[in-house]
Protein backbone atom coordinates (compact mmCIF):
# COMPACT_ATOMS: atom_id res chain seq x y z
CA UNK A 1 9.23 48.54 -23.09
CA UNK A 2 5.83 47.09 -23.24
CA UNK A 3 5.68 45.06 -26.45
CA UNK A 4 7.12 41.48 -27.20
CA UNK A 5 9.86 41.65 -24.85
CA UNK A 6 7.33 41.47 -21.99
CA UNK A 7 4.96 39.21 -23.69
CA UNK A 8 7.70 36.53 -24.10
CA UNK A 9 9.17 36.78 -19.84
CA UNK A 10 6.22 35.14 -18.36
CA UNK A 11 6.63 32.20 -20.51
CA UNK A 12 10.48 31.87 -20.02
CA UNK A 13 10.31 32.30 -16.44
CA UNK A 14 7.39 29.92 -16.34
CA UNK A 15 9.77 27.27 -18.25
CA UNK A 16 12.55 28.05 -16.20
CA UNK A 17 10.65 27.22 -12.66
CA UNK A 18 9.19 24.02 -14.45
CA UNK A 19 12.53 23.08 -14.94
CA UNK A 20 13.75 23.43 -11.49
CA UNK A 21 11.19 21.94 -10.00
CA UNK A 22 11.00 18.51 -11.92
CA UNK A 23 14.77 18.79 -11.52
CA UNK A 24 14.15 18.85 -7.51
CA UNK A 25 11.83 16.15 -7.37
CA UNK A 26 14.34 14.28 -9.32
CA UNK A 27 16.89 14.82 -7.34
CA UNK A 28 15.82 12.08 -4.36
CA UNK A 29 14.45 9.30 -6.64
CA UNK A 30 18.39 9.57 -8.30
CA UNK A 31 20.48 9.55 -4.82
CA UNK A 32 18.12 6.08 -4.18
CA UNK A 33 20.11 3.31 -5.46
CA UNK A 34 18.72 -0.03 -6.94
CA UNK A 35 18.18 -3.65 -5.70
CA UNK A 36 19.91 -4.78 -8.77
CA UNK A 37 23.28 -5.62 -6.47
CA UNK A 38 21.18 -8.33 -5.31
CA UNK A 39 20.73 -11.70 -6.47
CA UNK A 40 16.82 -12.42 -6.60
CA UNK A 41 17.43 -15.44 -8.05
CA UNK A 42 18.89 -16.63 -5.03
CA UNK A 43 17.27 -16.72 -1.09
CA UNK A 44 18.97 -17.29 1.93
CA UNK A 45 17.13 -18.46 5.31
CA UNK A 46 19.19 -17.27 8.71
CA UNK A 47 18.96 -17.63 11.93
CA UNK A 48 21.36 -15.41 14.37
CA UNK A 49 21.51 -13.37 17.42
CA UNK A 50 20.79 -9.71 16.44
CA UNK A 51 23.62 -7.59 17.51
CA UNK A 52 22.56 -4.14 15.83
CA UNK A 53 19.16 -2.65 14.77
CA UNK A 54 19.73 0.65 12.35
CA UNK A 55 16.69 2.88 11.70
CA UNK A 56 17.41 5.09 9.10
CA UNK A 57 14.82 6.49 6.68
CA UNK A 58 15.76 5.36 3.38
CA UNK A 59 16.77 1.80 4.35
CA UNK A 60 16.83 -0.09 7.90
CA UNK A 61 19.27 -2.61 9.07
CA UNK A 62 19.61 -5.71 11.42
CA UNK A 63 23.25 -6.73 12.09
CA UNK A 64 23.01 -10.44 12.94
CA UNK A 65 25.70 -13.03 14.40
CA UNK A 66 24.62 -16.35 12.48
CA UNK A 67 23.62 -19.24 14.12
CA UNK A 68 25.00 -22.48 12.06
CA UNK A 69 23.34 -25.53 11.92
CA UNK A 70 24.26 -27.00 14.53
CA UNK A 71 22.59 -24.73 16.70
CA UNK A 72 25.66 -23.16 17.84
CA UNK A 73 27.15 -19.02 16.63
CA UNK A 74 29.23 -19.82 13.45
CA UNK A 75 32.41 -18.11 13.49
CA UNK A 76 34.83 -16.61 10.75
CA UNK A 77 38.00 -17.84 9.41
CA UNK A 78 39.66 -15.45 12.18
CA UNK A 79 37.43 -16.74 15.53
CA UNK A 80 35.35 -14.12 15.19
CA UNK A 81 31.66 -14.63 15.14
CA UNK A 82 30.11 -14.50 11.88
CA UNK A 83 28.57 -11.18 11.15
CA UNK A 84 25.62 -10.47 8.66
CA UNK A 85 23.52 -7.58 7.86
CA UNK A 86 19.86 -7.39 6.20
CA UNK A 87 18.54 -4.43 4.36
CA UNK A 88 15.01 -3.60 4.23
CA UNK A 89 12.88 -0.73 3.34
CA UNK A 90 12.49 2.80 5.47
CA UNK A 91 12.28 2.67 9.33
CA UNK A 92 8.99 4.55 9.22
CA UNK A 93 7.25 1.66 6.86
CA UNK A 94 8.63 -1.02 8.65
CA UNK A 95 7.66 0.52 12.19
CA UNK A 96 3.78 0.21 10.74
CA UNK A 97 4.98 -3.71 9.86
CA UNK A 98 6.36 -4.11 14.31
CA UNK A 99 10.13 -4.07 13.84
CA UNK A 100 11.11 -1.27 15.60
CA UNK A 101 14.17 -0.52 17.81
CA UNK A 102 12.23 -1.50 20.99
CA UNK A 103 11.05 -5.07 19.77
CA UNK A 104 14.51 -5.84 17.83
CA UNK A 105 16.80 -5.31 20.72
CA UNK A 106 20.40 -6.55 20.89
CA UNK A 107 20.05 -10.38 21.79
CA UNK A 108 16.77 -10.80 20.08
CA UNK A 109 17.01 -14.19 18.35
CA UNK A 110 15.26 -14.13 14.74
CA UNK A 111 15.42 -15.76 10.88
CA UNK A 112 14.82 -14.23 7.76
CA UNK A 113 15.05 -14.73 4.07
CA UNK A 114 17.40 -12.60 2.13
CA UNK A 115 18.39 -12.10 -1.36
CA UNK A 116 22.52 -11.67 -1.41
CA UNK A 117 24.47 -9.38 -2.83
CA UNK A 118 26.09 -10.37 -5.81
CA UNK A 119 29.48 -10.15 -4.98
CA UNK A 120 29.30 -12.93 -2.27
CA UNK A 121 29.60 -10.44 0.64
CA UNK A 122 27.84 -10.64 4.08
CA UNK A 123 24.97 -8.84 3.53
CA UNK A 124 21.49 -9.04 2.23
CA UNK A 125 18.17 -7.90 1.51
CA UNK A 126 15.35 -8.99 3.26
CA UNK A 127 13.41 -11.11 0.52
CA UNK A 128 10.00 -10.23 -1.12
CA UNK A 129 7.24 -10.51 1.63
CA UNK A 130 8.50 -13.03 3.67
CA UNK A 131 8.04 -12.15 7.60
CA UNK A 132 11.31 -12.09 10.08
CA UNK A 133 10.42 -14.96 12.50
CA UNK A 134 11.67 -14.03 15.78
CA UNK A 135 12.04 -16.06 18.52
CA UNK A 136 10.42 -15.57 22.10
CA UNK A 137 13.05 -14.45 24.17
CA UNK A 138 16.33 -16.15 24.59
CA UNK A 139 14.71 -19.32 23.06
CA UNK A 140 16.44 -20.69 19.89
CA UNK A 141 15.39 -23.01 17.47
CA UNK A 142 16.51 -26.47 17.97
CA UNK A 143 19.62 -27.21 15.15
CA UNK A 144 18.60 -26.68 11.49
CA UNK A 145 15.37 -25.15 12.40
CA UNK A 146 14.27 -21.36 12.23
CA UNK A 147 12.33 -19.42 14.85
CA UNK A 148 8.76 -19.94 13.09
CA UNK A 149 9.20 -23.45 14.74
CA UNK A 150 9.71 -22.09 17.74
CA UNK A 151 6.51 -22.06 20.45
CA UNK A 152 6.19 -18.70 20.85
CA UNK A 153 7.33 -17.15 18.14
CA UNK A 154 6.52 -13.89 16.82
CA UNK A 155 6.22 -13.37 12.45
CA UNK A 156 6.89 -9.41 11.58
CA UNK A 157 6.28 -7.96 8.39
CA UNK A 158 4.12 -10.65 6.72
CA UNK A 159 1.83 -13.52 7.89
CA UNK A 160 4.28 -15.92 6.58
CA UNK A 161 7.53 -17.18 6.64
């Protein structure tokens, strides 16, 4: 069976591991989701305690407990102390940028901008190129200010605020 039947494998199989492989490569860019659950239109500037740093490769996380404008941890409807978290891109690109788990330890005092999601809930991403401002060392901003005001202060990510 030399003839056309041969002739016309090659190609198929050819086709067929083209297929698979754009279908592979597509695979990751489709599991990513979009930034289109957050409002760009709108930016938030906080200020809170960090409670949580998350490295994970596709998107890293601070957990912050805000500070209010009076200078003092806001707190929920229940008592609790307000909780919000900040989503920003990969821990590996953001490592190159100095936020890493060893300079955003629990307690570290910081502000950043952050696009909201849509639906109102606690959480945000971190907006555009806008640095995180963190504070030196258990040294808050005075009320209604943000840690680039702060003597000391440390800008990650960007050379602005």
């Amino acid at each position: 069976m030399t003839g056309k039947n041969q002739s016309t494998r090659a190609p198929r199989a050819a086709g067929a591991l083209a297929g698979l492989s754009i279908g592979l490569v597509a695979m990751p860019v489709l599991g990513h989701h979009s930034f289109a659950m957050y409002d760009q239109t709108k930016t938030l500037v906080l200020t809170g305690v960090m409670y949580q740093f998350v490295a994970q490769a596709n998107h890293a996380e601070l957990h912050v407990y805000l500070i209010g404008p009076d200078g003092k941890l806001e707190k929920d409807k229940d008592g609790k102390l307000h909780a919000y978290g900040v989503e920003m891109a990969g821990a590996a690109a953001i490592a190159e940028q100095g936020i890493t788990a060893e300079s955003m330890v629990a307690g570290t005092i910081l502000s950043v901008k952050v696009n909201p999601l849509r639906d109102g809930s606690d959480f945000g991403s971190k907006a555009g190129n806008s640095a995180i401002a963190k504070c030196p060392w258990k040294t808050p901003p005075a009320p209604g200010k943000t840690c680039d005001t702060v003597k000391g202060s440390e800008l990650l990510g960007a050379t602005s605020f």
